[in-house]
N, C-alpha and C. Protein backbone atom coordinates (compact mmCIF):
# COMPACT_ATOMS: atom_id res chain seq x y z
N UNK A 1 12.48 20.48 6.57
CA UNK A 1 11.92 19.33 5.88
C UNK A 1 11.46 18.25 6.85
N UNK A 2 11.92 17.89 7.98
CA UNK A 2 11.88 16.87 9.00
C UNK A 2 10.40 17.33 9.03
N UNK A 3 9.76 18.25 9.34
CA UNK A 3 8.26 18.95 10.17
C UNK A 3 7.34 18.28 8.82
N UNK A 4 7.84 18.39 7.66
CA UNK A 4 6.92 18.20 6.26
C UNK A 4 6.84 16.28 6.54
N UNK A 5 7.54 15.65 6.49
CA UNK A 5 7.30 14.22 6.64
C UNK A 5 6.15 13.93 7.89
N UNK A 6 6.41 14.38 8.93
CA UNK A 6 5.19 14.06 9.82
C UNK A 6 3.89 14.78 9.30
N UNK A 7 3.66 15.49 8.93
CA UNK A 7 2.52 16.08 8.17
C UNK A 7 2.13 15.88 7.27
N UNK A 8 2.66 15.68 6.41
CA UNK A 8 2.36 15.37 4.91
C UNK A 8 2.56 13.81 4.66
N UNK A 9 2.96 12.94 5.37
CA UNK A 9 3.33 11.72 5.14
C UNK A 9 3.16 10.87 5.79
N UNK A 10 3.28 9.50 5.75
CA UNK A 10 2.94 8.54 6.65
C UNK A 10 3.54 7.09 6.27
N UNK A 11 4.21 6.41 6.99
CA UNK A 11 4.83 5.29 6.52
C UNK A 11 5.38 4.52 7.48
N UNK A 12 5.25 3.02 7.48
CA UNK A 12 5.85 1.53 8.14
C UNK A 12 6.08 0.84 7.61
N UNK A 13 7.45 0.35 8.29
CA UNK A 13 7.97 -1.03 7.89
C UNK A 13 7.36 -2.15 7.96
N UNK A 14 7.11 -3.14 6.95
CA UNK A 14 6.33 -4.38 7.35
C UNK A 14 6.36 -5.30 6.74
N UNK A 15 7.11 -6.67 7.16
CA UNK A 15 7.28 -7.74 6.15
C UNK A 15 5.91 -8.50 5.76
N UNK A 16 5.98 -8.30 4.55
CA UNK A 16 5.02 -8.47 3.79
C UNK A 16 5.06 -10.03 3.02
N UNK A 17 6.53 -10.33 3.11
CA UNK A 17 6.41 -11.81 2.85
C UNK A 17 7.23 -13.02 3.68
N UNK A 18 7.37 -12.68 5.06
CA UNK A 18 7.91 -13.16 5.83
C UNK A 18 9.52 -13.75 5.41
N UNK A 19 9.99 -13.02 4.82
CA UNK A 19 10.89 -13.13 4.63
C UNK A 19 12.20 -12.74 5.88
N UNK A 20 11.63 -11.93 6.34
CA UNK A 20 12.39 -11.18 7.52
C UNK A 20 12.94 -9.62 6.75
N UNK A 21 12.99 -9.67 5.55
CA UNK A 21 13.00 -8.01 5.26
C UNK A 21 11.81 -7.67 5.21
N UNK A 22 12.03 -6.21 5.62
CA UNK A 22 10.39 -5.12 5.44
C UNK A 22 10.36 -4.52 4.50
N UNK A 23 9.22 -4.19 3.51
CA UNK A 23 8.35 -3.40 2.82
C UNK A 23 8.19 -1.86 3.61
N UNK A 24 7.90 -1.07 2.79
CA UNK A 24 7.55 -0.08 3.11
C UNK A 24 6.17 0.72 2.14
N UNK A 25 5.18 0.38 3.43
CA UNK A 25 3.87 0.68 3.04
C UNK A 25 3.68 2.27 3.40
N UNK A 26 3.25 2.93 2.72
CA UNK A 26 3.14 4.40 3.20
C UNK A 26 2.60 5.48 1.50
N UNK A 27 2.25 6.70 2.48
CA UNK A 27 1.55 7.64 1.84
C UNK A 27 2.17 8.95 1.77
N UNK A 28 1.87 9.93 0.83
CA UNK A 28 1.84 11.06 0.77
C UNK A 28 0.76 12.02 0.20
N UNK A 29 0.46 12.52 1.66
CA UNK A 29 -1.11 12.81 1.55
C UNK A 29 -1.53 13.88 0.62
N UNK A 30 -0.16 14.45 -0.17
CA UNK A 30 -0.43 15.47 -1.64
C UNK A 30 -0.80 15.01 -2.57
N UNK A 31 -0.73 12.97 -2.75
CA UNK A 31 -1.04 12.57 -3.74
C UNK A 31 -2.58 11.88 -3.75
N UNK A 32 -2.95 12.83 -4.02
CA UNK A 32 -4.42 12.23 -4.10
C UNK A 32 -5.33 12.03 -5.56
N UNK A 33 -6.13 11.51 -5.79
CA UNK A 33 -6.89 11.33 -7.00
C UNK A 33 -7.91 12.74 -7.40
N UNK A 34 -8.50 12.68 -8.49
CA UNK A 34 -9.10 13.92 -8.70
C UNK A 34 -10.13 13.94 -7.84
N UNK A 35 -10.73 14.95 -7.59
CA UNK A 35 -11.91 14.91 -6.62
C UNK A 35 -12.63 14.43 -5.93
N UNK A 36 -12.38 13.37 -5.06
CA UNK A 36 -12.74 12.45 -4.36
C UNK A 36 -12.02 11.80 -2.76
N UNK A 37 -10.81 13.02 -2.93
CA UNK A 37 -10.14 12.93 -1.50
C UNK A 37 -9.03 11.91 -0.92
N UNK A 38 -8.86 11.18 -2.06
CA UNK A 38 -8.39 10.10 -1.42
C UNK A 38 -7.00 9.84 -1.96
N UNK A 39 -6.31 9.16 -0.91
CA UNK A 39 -4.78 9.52 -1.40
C UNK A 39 -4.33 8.17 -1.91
N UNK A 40 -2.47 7.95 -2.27
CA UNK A 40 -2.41 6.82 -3.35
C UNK A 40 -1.30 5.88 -1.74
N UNK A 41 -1.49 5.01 -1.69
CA UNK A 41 -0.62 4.27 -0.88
C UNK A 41 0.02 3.40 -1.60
N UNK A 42 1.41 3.64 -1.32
CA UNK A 42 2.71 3.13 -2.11
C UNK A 42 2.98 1.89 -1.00
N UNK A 43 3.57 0.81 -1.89
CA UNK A 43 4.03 -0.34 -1.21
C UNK A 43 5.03 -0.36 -1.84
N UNK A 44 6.78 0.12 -1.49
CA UNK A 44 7.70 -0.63 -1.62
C UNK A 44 8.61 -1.61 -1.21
N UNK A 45 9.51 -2.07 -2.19
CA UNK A 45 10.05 -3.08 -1.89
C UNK A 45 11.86 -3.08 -2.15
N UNK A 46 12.68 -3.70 -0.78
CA UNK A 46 13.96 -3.51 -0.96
C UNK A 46 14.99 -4.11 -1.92
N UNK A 47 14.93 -4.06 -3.26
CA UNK A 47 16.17 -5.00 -4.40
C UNK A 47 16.78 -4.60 -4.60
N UNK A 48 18.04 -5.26 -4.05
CA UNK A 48 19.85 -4.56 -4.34
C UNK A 48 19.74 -3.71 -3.75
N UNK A 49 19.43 -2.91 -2.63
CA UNK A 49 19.58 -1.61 -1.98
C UNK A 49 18.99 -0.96 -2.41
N UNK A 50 18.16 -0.68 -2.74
CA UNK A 50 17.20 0.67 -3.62
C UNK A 50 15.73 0.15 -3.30
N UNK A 51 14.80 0.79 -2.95
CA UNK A 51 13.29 0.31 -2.73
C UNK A 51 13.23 0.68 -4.58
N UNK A 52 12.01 -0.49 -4.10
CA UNK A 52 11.30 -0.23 -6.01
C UNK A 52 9.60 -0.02 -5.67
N UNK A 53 8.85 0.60 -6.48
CA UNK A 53 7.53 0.28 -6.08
C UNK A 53 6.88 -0.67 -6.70
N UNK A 54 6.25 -1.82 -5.66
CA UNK A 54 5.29 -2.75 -6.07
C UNK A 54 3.88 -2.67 -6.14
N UNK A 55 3.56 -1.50 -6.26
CA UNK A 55 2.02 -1.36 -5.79
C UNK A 55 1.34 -0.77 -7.34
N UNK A 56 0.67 -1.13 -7.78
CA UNK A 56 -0.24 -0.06 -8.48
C UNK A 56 -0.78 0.59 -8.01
N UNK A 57 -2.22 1.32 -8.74
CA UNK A 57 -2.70 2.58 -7.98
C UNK A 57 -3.19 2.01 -6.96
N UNK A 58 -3.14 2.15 -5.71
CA UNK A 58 -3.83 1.88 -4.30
C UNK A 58 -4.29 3.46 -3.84
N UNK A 59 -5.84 3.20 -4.02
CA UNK A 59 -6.49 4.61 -3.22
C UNK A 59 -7.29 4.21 -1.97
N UNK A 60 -6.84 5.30 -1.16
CA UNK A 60 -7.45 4.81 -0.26
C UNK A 60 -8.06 6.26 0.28
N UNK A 61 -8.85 6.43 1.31
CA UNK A 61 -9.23 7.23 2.02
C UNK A 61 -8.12 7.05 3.55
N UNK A 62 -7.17 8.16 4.03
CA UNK A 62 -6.45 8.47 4.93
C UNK A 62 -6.84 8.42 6.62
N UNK A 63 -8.36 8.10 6.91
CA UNK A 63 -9.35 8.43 7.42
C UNK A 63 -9.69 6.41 8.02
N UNK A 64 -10.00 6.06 6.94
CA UNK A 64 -9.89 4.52 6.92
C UNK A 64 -8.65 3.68 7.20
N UNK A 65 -9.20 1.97 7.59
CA UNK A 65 -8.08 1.58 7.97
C UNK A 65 -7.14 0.30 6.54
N UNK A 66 -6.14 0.32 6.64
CA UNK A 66 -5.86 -0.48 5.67
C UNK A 66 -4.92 -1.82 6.79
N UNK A 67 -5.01 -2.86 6.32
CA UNK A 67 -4.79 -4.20 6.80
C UNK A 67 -3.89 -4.83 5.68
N UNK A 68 -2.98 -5.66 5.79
CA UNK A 68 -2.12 -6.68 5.48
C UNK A 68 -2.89 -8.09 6.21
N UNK A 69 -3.41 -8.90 5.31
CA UNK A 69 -4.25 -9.76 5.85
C UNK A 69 -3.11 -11.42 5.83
N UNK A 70 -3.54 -12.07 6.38
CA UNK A 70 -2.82 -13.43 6.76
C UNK A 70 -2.51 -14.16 5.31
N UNK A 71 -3.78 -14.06 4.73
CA UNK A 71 -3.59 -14.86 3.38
C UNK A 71 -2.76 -14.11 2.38
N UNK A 72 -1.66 -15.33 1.66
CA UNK A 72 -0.58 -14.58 0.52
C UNK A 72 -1.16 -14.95 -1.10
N UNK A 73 -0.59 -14.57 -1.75
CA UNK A 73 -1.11 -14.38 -3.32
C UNK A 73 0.38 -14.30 -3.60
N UNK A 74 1.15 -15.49 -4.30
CA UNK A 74 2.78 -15.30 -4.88
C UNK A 74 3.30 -15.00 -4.00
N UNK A 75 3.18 -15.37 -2.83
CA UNK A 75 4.22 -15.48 -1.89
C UNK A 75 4.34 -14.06 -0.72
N UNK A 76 3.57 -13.33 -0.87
CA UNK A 76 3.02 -11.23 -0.56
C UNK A 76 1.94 -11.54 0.63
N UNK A 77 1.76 -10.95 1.45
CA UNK A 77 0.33 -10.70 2.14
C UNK A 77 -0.49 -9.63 1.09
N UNK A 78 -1.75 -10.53 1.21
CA UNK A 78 -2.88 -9.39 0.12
C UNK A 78 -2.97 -8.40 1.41
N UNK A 79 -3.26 -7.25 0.66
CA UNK A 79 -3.69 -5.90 1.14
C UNK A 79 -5.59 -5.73 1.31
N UNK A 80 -5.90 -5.34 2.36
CA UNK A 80 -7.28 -5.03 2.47
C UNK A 80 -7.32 -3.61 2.73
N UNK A 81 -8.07 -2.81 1.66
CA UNK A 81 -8.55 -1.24 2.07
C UNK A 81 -9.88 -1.04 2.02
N UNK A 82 -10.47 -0.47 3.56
CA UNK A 82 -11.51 0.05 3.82
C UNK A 82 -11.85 1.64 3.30
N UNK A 83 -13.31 1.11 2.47
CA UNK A 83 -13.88 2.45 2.53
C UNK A 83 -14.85 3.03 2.56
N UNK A 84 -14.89 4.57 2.84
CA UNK A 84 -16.41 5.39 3.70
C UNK A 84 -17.49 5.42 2.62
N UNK A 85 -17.02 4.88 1.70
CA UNK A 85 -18.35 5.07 0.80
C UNK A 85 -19.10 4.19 -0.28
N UNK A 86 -18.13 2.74 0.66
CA UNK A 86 -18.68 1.64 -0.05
C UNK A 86 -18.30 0.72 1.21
N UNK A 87 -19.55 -0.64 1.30
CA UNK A 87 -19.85 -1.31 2.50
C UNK A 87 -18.82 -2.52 2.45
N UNK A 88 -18.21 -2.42 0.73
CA UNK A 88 -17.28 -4.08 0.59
C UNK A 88 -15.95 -3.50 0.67
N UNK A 89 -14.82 -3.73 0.90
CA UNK A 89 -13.52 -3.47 0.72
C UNK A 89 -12.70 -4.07 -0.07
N UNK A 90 -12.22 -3.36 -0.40
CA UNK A 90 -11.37 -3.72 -1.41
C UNK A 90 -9.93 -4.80 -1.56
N UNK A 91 -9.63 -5.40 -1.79
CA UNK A 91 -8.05 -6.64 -1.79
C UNK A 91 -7.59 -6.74 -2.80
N UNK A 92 -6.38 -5.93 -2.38
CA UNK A 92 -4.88 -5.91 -3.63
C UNK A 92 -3.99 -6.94 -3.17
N UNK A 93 -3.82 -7.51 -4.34
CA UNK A 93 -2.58 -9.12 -4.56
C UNK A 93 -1.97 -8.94 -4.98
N UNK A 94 -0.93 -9.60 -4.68
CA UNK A 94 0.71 -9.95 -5.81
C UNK A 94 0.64 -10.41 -6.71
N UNK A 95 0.77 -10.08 -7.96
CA UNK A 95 0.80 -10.80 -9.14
C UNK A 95 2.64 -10.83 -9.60
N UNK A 96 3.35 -12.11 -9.01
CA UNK A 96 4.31 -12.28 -9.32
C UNK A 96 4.91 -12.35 -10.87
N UNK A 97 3.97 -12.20 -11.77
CA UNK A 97 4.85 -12.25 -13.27
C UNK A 97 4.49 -10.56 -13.69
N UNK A 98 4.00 -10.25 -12.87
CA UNK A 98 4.00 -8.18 -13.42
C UNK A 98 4.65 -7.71 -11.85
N UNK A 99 5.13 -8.13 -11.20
CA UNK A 99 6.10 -7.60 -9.86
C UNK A 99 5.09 -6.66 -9.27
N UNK A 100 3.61 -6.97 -9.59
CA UNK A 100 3.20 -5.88 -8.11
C UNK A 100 1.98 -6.20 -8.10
N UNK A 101 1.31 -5.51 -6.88
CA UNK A 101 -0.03 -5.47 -6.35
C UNK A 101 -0.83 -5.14 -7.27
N UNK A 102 -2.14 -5.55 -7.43
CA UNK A 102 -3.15 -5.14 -7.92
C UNK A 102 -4.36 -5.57 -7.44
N UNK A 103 -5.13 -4.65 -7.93
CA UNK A 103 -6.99 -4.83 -7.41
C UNK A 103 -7.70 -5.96 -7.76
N UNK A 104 -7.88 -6.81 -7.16
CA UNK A 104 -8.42 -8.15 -7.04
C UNK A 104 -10.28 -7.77 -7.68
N UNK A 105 -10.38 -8.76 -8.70
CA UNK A 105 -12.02 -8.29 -9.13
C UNK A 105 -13.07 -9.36 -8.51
């Protein structure tokens, strides 16, 4: 199983609200959307000992880069995901009264 996480997976610690605990931003590159290649990036978060997930769907292309940008939304760094087949990128925020990220319109 150790060989399947480096291959199939991908994941870092990263405080996301300067709190001094880390988030854990990461992928599993089996989970991808229907036909279009692109996988789902999970953002969790540590409460009471147990990660929870804060992210809604986050797709991204595996290929592209994704950023934690300076500016916060409820207290979170927004998320920026680049992609190959559109010139604008995309920014997911914290929406603190639904506990997670979502796609900024």
């Amino acid at each position: 199983m150790h060989g399947v996480f480096r291959d199939d997976a991908a994941a870092v610690f990263y405080d996301l609200t300067g709190s001094g605990d880390k988030e854990i931003i990461g992928t599993h590159y089996a989970t991808m959307s229907v036909g279009n290649g692109d996988s789902l990036l999970y953002i969790l978060e540590n409460k009471n000992g147990k990660y929870k997930r804060i992210s809604d769907s986050i797709y991204f292309d595996p290929s592209t880069q994704v950023y934690a940008l300076e500016h916060k939304t409820d207290g979170y760094k927004d998320i920026l995901v680049e992609s190959l087949f559109s010139k604008k990128p995309v920014i997911y925020a914290y929406d603190k009264d639904k506990g997670m990220y979502e796609r900024q319109k």
